[in-house]
N, C-alpha and C. Protein backbone atom coordinates (compact mmCIF):
# COMPACT_ATOMS: atom_id res chain seq x y z
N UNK A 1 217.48 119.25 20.98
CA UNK A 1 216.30 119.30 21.82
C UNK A 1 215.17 118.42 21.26
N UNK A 2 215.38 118.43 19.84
CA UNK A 2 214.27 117.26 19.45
C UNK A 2 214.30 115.75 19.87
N UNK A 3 215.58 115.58 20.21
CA UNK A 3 215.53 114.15 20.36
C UNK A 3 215.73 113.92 21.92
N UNK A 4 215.24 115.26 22.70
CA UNK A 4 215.31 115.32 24.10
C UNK A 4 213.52 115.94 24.43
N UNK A 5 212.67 115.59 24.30
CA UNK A 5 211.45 116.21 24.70
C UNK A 5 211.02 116.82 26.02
N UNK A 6 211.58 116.01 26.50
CA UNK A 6 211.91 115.73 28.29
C UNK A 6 212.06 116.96 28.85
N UNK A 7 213.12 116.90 28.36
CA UNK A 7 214.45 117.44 28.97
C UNK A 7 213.75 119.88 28.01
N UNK A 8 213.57 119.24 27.20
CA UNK A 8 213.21 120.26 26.85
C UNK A 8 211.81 121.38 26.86
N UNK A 9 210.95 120.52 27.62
CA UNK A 9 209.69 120.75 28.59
C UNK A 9 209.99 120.75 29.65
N UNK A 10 210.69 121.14 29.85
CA UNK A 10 211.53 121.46 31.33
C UNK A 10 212.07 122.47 31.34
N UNK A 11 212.86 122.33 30.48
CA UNK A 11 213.31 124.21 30.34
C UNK A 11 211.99 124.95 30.19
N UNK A 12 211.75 124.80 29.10
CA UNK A 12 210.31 125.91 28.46
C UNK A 12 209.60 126.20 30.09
N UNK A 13 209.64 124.88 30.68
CA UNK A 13 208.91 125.91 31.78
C UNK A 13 209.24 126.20 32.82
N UNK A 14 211.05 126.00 32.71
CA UNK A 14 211.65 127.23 33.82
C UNK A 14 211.72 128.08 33.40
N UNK A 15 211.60 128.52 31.98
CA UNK A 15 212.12 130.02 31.55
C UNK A 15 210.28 130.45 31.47
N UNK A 16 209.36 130.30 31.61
CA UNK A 16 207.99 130.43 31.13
C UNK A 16 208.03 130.72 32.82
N UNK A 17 208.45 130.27 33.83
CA UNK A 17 208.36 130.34 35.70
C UNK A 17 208.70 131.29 36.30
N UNK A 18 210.73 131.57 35.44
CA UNK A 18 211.13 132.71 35.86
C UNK A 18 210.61 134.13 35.14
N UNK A 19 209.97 133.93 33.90
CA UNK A 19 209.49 135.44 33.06
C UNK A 19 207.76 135.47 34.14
N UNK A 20 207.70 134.95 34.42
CA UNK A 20 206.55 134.95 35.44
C UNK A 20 206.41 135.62 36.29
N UNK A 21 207.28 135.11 37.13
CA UNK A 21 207.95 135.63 38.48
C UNK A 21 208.35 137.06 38.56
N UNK A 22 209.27 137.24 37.52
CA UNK A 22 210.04 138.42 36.94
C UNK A 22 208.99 139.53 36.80
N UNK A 23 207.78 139.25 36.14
CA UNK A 23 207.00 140.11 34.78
C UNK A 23 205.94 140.39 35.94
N UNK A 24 205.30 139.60 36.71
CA UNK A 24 204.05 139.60 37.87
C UNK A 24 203.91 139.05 39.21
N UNK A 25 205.17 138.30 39.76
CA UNK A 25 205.33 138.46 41.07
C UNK A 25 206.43 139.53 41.88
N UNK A 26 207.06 139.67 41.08
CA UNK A 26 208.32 140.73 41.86
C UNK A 26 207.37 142.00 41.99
N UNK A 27 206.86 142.54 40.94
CA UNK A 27 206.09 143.64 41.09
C UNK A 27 205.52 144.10 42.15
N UNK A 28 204.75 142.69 42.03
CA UNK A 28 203.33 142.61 43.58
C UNK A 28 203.92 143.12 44.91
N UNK A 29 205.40 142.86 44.83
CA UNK A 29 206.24 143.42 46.46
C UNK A 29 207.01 144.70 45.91
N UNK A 30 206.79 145.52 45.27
CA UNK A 30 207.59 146.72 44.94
C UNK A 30 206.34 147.61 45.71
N UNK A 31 206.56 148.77 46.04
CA UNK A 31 205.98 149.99 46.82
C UNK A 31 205.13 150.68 45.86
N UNK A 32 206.23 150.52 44.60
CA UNK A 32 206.41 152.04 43.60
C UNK A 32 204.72 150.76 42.54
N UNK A 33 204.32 150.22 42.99
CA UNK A 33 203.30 149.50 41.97
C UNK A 33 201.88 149.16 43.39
N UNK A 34 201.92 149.62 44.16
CA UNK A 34 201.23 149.41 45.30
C UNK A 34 201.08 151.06 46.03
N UNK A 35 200.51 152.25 45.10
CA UNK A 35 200.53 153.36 45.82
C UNK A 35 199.52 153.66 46.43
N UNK A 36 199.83 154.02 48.21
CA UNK A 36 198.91 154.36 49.20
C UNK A 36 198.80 155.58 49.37
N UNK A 37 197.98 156.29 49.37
CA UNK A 37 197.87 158.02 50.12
C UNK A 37 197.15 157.95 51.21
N UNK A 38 197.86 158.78 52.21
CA UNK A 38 197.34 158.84 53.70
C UNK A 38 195.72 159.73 53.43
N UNK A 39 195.20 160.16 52.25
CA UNK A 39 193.85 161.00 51.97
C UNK A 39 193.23 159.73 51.67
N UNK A 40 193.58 158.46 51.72
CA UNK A 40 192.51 157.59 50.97
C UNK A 40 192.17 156.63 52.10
N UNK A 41 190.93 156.48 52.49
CA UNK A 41 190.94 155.86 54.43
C UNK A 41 189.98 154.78 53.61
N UNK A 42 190.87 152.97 54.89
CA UNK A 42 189.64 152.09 54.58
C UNK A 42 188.43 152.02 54.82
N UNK A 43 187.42 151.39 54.47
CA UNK A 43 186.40 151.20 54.28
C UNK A 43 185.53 151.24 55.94
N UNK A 44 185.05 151.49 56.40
CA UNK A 44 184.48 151.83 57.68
C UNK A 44 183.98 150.27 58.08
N UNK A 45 183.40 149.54 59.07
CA UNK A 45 182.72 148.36 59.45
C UNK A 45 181.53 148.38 58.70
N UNK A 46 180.52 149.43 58.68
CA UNK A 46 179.37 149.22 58.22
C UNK A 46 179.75 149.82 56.55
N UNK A 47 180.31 150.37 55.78
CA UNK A 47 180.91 150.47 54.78
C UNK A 47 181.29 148.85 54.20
N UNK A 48 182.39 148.44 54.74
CA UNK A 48 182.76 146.95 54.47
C UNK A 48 181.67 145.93 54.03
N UNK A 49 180.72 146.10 55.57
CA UNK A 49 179.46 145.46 55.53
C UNK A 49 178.86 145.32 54.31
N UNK A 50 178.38 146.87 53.94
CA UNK A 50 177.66 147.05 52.71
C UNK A 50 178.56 146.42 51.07
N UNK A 51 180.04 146.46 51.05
CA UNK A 51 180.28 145.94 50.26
C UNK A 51 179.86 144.69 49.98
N UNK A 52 179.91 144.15 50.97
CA UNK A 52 179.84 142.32 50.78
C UNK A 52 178.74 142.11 50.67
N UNK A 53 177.63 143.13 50.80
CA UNK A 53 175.94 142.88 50.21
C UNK A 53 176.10 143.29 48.50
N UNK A 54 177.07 144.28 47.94
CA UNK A 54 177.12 144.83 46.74
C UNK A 54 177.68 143.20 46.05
N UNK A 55 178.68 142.90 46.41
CA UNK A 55 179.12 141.46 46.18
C UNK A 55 178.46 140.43 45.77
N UNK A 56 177.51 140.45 47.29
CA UNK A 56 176.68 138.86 47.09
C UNK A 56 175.62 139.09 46.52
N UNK A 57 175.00 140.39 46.19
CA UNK A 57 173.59 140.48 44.91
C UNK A 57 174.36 140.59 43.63
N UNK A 58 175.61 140.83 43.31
CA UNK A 58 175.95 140.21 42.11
C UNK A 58 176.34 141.90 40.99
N UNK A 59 175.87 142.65 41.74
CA UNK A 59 176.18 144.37 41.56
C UNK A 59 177.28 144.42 40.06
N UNK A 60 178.35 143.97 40.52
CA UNK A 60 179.32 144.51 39.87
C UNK A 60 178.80 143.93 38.38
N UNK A 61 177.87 142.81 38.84
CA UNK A 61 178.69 142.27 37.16
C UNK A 61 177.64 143.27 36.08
N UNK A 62 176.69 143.92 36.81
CA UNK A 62 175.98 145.06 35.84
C UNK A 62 177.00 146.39 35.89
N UNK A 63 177.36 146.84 37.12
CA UNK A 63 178.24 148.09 37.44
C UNK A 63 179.93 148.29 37.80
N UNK A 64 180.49 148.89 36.38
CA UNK A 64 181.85 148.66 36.71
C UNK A 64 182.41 149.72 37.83
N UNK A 65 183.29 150.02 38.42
CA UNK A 65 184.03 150.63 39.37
C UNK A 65 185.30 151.27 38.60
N UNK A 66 185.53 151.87 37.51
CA UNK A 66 187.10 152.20 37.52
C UNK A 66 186.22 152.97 35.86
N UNK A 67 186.74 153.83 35.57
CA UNK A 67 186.83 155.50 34.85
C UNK A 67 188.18 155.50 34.27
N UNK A 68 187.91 154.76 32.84
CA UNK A 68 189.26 155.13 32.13
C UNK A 68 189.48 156.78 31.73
N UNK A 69 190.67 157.37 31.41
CA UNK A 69 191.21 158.02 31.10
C UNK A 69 191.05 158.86 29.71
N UNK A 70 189.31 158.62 29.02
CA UNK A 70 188.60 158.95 27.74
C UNK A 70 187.84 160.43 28.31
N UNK A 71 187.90 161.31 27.33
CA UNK A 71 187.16 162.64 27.52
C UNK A 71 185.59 161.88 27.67
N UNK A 72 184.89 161.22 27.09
CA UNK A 72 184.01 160.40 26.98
C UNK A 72 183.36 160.24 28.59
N UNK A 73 184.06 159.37 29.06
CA UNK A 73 184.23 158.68 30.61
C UNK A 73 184.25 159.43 31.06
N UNK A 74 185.04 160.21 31.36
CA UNK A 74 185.27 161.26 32.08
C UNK A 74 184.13 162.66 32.11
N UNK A 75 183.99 162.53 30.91
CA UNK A 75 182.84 164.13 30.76
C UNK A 75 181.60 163.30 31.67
N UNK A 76 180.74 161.86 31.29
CA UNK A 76 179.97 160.91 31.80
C UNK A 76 179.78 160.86 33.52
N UNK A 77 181.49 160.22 33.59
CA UNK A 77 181.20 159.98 35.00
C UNK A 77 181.52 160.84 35.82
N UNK A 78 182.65 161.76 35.76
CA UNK A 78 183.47 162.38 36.48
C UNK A 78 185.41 161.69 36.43
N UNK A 79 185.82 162.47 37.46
CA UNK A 79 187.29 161.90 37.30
C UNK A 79 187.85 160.58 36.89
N UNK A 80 188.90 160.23 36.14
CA UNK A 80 189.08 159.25 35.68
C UNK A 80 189.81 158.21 37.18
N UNK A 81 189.41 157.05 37.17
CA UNK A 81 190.32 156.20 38.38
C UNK A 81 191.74 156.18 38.76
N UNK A 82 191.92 156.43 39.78
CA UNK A 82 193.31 157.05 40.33
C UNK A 82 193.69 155.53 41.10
N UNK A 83 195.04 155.16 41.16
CA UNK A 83 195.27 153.71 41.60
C UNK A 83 195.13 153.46 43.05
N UNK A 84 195.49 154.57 43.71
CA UNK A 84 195.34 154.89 44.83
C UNK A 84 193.88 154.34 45.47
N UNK A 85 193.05 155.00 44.85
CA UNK A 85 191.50 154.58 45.69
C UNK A 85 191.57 153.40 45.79
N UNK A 86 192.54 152.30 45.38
CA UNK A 86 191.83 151.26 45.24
C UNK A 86 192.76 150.02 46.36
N UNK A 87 193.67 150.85 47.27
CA UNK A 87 194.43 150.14 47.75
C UNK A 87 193.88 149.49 49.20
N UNK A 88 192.50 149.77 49.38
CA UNK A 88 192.20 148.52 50.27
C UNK A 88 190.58 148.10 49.98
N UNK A 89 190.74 147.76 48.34
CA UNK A 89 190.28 146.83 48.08
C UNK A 89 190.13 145.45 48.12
N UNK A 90 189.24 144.24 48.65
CA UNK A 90 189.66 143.50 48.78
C UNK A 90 188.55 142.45 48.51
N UNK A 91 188.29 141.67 47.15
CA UNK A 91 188.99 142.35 45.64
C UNK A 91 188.48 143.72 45.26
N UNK A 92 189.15 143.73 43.94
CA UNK A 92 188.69 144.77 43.33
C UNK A 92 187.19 144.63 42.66
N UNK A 93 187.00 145.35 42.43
CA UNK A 93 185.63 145.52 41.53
C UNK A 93 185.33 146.30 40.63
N UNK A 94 186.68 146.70 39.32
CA UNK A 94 186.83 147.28 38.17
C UNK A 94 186.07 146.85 37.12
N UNK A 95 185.47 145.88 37.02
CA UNK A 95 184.22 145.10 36.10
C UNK A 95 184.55 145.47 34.79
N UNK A 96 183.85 144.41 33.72
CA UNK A 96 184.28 145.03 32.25
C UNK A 96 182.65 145.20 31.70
N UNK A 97 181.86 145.27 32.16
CA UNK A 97 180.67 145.47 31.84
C UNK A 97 179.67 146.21 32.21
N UNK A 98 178.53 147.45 30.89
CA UNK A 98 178.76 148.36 32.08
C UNK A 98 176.73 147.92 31.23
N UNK A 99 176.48 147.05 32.17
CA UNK A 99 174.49 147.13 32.16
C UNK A 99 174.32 148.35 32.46
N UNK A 100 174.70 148.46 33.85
CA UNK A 100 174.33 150.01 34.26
C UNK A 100 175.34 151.07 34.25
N UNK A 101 175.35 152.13 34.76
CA UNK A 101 176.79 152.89 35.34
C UNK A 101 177.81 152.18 35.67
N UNK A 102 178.52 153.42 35.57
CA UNK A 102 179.53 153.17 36.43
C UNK A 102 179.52 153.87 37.58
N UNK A 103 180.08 153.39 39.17
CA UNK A 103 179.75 153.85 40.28
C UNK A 103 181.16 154.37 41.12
N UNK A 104 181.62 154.70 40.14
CA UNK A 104 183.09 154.86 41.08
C UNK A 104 183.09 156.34 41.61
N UNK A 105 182.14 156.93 40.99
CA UNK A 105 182.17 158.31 41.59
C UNK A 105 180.53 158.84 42.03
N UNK A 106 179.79 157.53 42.69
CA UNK A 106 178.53 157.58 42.91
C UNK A 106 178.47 158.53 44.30
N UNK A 107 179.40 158.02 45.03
CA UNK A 107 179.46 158.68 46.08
C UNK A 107 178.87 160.49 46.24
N UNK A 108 178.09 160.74 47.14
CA UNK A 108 177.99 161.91 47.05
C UNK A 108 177.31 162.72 46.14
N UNK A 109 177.24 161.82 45.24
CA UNK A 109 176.11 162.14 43.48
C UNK A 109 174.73 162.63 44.18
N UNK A 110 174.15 162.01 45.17
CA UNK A 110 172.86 161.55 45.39
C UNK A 110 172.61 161.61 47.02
N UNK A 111 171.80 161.90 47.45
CA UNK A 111 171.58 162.18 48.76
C UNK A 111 171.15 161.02 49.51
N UNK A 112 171.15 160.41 50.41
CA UNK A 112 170.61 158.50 50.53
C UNK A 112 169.38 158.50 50.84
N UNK A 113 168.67 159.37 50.93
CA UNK A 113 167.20 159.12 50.59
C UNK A 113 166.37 158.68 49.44
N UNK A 114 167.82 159.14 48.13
CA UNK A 114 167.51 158.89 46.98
C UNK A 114 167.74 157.40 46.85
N UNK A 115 168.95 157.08 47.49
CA UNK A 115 169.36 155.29 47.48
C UNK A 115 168.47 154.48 48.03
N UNK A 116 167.66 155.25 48.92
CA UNK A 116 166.33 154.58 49.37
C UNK A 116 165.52 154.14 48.43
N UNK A 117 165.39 155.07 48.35
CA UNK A 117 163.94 155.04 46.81
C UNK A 117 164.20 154.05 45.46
N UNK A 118 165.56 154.39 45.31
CA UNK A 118 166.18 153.86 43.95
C UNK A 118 165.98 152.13 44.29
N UNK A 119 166.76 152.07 45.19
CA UNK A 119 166.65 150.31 45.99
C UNK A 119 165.63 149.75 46.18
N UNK A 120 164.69 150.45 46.50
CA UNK A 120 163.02 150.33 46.85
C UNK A 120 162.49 149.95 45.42
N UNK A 121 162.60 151.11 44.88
CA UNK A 121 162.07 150.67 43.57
C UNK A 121 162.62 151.57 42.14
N UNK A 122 163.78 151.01 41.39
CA UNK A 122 164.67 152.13 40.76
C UNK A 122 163.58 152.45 39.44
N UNK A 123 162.40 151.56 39.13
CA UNK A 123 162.29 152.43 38.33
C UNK A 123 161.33 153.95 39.01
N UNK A 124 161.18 154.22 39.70
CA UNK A 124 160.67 155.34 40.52
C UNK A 124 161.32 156.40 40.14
N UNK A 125 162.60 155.99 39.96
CA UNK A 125 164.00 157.08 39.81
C UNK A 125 164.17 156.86 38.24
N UNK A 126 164.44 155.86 37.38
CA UNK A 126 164.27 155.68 36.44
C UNK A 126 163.42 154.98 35.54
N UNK A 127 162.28 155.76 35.26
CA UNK A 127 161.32 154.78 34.29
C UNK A 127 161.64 153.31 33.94
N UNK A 128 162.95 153.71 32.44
CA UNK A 128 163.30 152.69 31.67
C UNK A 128 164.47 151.28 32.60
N UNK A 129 164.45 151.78 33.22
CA UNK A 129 165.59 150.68 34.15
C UNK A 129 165.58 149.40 34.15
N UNK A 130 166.57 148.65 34.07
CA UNK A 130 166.21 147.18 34.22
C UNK A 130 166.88 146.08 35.15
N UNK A 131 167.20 147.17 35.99
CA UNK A 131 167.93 146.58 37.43
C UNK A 131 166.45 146.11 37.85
N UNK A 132 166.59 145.37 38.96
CA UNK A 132 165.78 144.94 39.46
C UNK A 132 165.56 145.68 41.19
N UNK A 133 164.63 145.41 41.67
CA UNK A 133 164.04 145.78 42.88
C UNK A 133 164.58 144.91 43.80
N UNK A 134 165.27 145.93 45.07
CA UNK A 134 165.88 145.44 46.40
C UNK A 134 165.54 145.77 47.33
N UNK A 135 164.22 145.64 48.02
CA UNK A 135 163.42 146.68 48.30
C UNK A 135 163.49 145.62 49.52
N UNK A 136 163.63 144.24 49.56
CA UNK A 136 163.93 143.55 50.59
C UNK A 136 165.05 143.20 51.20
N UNK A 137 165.99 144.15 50.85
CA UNK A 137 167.34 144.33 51.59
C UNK A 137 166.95 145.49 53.05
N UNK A 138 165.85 146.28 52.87
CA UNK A 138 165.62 146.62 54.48
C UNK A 138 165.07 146.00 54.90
N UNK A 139 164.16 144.94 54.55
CA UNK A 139 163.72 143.75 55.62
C UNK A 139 164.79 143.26 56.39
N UNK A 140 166.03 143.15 56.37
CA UNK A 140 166.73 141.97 56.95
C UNK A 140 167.66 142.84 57.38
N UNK A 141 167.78 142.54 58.77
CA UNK A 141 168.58 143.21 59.78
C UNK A 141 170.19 142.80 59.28
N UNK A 142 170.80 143.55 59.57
CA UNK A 142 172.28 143.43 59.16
C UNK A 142 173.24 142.63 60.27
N UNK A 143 173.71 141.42 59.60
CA UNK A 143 174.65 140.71 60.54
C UNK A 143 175.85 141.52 60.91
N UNK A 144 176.02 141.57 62.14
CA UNK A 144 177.60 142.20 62.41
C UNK A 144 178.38 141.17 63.05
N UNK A 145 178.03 140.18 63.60
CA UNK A 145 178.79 139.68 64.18
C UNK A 145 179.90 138.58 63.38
N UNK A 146 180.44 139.47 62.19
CA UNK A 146 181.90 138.85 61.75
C UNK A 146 182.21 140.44 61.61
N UNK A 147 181.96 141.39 61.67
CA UNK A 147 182.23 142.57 61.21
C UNK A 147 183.54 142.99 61.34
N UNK A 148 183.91 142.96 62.96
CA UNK A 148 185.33 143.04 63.20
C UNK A 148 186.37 141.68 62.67
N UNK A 149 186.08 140.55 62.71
CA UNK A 149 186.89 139.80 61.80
C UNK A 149 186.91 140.32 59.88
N UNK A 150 185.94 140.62 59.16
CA UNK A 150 185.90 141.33 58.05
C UNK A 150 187.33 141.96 58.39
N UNK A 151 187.01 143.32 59.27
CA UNK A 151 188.21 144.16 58.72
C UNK A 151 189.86 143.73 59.17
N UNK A 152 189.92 142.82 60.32
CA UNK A 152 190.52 142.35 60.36
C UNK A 152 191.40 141.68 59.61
N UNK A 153 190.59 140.68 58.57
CA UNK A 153 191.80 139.91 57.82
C UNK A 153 191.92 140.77 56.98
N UNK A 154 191.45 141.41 56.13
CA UNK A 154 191.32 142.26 55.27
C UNK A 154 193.02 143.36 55.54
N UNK A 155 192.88 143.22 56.88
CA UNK A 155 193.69 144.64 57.69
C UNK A 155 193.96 145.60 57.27
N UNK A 156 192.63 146.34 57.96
CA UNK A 156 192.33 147.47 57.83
C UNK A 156 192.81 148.20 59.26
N UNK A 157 193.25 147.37 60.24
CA UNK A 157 193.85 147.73 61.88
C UNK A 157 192.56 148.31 62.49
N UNK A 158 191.78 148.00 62.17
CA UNK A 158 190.76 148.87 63.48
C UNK A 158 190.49 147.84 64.41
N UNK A 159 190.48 148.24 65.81
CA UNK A 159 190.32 148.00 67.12
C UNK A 159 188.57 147.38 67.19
N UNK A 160 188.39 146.36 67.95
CA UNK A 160 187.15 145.57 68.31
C UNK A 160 185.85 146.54 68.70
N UNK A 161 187.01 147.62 69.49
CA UNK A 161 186.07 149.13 70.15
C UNK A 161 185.46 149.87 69.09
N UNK A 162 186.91 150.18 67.89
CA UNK A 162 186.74 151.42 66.85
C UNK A 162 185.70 150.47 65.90
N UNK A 163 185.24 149.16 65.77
CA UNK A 163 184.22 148.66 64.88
C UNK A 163 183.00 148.92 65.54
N UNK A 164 182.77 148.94 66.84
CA UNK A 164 181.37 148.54 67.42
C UNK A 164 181.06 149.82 67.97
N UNK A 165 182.07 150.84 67.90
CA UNK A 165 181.75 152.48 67.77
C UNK A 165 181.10 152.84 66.51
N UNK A 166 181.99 152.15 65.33
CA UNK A 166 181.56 152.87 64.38
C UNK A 166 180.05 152.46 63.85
N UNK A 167 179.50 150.89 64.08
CA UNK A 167 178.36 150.17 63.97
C UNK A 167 177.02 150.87 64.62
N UNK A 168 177.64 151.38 65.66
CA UNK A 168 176.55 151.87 66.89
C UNK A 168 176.54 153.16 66.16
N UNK A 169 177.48 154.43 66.04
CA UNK A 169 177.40 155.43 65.80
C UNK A 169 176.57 155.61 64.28
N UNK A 170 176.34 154.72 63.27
CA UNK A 170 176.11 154.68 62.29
C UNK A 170 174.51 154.26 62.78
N UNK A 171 174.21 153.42 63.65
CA UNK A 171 172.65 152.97 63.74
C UNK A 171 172.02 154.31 64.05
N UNK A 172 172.56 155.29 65.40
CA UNK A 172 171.71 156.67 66.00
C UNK A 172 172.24 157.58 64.66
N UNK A 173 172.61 157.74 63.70
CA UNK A 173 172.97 158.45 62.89
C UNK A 173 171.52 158.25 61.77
N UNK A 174 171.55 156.71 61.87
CA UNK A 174 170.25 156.81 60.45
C UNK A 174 168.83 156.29 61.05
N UNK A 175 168.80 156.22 62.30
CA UNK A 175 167.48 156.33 63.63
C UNK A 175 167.58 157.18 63.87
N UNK A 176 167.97 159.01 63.68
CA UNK A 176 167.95 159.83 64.49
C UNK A 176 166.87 160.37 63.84
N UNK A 177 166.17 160.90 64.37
CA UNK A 177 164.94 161.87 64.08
C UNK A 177 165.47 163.48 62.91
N UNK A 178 166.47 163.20 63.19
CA UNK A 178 167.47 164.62 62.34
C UNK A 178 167.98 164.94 60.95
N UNK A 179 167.59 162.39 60.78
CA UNK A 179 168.61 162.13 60.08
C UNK A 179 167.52 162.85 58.88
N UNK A 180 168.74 163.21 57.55
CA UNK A 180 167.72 163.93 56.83
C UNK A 180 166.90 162.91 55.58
N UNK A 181 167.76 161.31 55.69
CA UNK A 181 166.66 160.61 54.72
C UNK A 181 165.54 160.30 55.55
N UNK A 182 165.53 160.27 56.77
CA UNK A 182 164.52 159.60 57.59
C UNK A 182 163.36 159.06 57.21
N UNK A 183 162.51 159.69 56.47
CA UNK A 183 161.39 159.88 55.84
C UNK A 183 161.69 158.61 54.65
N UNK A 184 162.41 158.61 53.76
CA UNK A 184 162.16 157.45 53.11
C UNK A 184 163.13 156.32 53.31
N UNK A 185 164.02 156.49 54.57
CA UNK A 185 164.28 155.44 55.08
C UNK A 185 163.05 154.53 55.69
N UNK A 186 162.42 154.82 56.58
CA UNK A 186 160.83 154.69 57.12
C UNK A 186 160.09 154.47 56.19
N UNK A 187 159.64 154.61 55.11
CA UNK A 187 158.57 154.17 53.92
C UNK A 187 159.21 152.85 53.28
N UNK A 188 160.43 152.39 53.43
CA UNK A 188 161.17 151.34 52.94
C UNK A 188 161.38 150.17 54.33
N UNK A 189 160.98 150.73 55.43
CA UNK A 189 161.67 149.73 56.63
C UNK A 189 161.05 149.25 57.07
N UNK A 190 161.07 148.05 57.10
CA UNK A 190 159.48 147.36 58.26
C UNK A 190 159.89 148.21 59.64
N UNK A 191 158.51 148.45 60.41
CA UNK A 191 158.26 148.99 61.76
C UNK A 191 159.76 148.30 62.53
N UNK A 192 159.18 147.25 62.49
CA UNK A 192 160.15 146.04 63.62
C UNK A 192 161.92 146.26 63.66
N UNK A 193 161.67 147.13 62.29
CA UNK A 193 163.30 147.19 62.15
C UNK A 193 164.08 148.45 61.80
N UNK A 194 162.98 149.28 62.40
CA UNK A 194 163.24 150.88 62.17
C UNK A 194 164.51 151.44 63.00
N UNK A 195 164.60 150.54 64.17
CA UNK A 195 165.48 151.38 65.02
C UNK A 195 166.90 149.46 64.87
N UNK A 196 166.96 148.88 63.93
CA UNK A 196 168.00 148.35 63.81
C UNK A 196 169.28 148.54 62.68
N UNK A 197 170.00 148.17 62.25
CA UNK A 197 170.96 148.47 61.00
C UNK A 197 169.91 147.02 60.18
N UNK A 198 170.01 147.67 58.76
CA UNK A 198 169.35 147.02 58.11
C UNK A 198 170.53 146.76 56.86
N UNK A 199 170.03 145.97 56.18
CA UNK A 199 171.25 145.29 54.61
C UNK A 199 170.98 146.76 53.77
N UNK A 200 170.29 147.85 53.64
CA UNK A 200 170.00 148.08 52.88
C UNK A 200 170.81 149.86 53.13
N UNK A 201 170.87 149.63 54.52
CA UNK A 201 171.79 150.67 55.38
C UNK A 201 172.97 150.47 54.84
N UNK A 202 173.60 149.36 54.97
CA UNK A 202 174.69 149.34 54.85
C UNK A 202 175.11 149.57 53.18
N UNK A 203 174.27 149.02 52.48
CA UNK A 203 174.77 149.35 51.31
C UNK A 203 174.59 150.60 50.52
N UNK A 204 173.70 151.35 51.36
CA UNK A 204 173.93 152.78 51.42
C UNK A 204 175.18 153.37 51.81
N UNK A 205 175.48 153.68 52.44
CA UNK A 205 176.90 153.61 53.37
C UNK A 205 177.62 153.60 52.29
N UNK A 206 177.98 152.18 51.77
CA UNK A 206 179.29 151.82 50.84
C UNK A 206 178.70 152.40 49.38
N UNK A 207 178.26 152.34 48.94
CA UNK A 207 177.96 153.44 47.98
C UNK A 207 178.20 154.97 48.35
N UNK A 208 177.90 155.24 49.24
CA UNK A 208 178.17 156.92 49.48
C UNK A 208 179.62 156.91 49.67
N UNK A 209 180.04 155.78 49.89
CA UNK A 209 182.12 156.27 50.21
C UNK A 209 182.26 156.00 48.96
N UNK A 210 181.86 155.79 47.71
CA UNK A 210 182.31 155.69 46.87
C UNK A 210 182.70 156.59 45.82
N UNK A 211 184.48 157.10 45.68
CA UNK A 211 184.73 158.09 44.66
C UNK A 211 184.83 159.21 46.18
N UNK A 212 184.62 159.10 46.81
CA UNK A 212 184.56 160.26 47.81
C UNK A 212 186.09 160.87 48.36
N UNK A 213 187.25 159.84 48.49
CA UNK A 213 188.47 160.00 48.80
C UNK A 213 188.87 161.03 47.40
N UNK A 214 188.21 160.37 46.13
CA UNK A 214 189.22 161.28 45.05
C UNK A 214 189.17 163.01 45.18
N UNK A 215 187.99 163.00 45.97
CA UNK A 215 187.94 165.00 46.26
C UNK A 215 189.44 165.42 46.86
N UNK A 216 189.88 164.24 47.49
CA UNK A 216 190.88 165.03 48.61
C UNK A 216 192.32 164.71 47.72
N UNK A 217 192.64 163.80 47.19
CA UNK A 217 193.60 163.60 46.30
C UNK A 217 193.52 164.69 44.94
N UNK A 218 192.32 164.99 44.82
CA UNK A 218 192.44 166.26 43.82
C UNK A 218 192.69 167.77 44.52
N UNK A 219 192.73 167.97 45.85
CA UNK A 219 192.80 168.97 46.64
C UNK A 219 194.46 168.90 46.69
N UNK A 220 195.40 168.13 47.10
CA UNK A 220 196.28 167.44 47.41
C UNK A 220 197.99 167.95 46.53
């Protein structure tokens, strides 16, 4: 092989192609490495929405998503990450860095009046904090019109109807006079945009589904 270089950088990287293939593509199509539970539901339209605002302010790279398997972690956050929650992720957002929390079991922690406030202005909620203020994510009305393509490629199967049900049903839900953040939804919303879906809605939303499926997989 020494006096074949060629010939022998060629092998190295069929056998380097097929341990590849073998070790991390066959996997990717096995079932038994891809586990779904019918308790773990995708991400809603205005859920989705709110991810891709968690995304594009850059969230994760302060807040990881995934709860190793340490008494530590676990006593901290709550349940350790189950593989399941994470099967219509799209990507993931397990992060290796933790500025702030971790949010995988934020969901439900906190009532969204509090996500109001916190977003508005976190040190309100926390003195020492050093997240910064998003207090102009309810200024800006929330784009929907890729919403149903979102879940689409993603495929999540919801119907053009079941997105612009769930968009609408979610606006009279956090405009309702009933709703119970109301009050500091309204101290955070410009007038003009009280009765629209706002960026700041939505990423309410996707924070509150977060960690919320693992109740029912621990019921299960």
């Amino acid at each position: 092989m020494y006096s074949r270089p060629i010939v022998f950088a060629i092998m190295a990287t069929v056998v380097i192609l097929v341990g590849t293939i073998a070790m991390m593509v066959v996997p990717l199509t096995l079932q038994s490495t891809q586990p779904v539970s019918p308790l773990v539901k995708p991400y809603t339209a205005v859920e989705l929405e709110g991810r891709d605002i968690y995304i594009r302010e850059g969230c994760n790279n302060c807040h990881t998503q995934t709860i190793r398997p340490l008494r530590t972690e676990v006593v901290r956050y709550g349940q350790y990450s189950k593989p399941e929650e994470f099967a219509y992720d799209r990507p993931f957002l397990w992060g290796s860095r933790r500025i702030g929390p971790d949010l995988q079991r934020v969901g439900g922690k906190y009532p969204d009046s509090w996500h109001y406030r916190h977003m508005d202005n976190p040190r309100s909620m926390f003195p020492k904090s050093n997240m910064p203020d998003y207090a102009w994510l309810a200024a800006r009305q929330l784009d929907t019109s890729y919403s149903y393509k979102k879940t689409h490629v993603v495929g999540y199967g919801y119907t053009v109807n079941e997105v612009n049900k769930n968009l609408a049903d979610y606006l009279v839900r956090v405009t309702s006079s009933a709703y119970i953040a109301g009050d500091a939804r309204d101290k955070v919303t410009p007038p003009v945009l009280k009765d629209k879906l706002t960026e700041m809605d939505a990423l309410v939303a996707y924070l509150q589904k977060l960690g919320m499926d693992v109740k029912n997989l621990n019921k299960s």
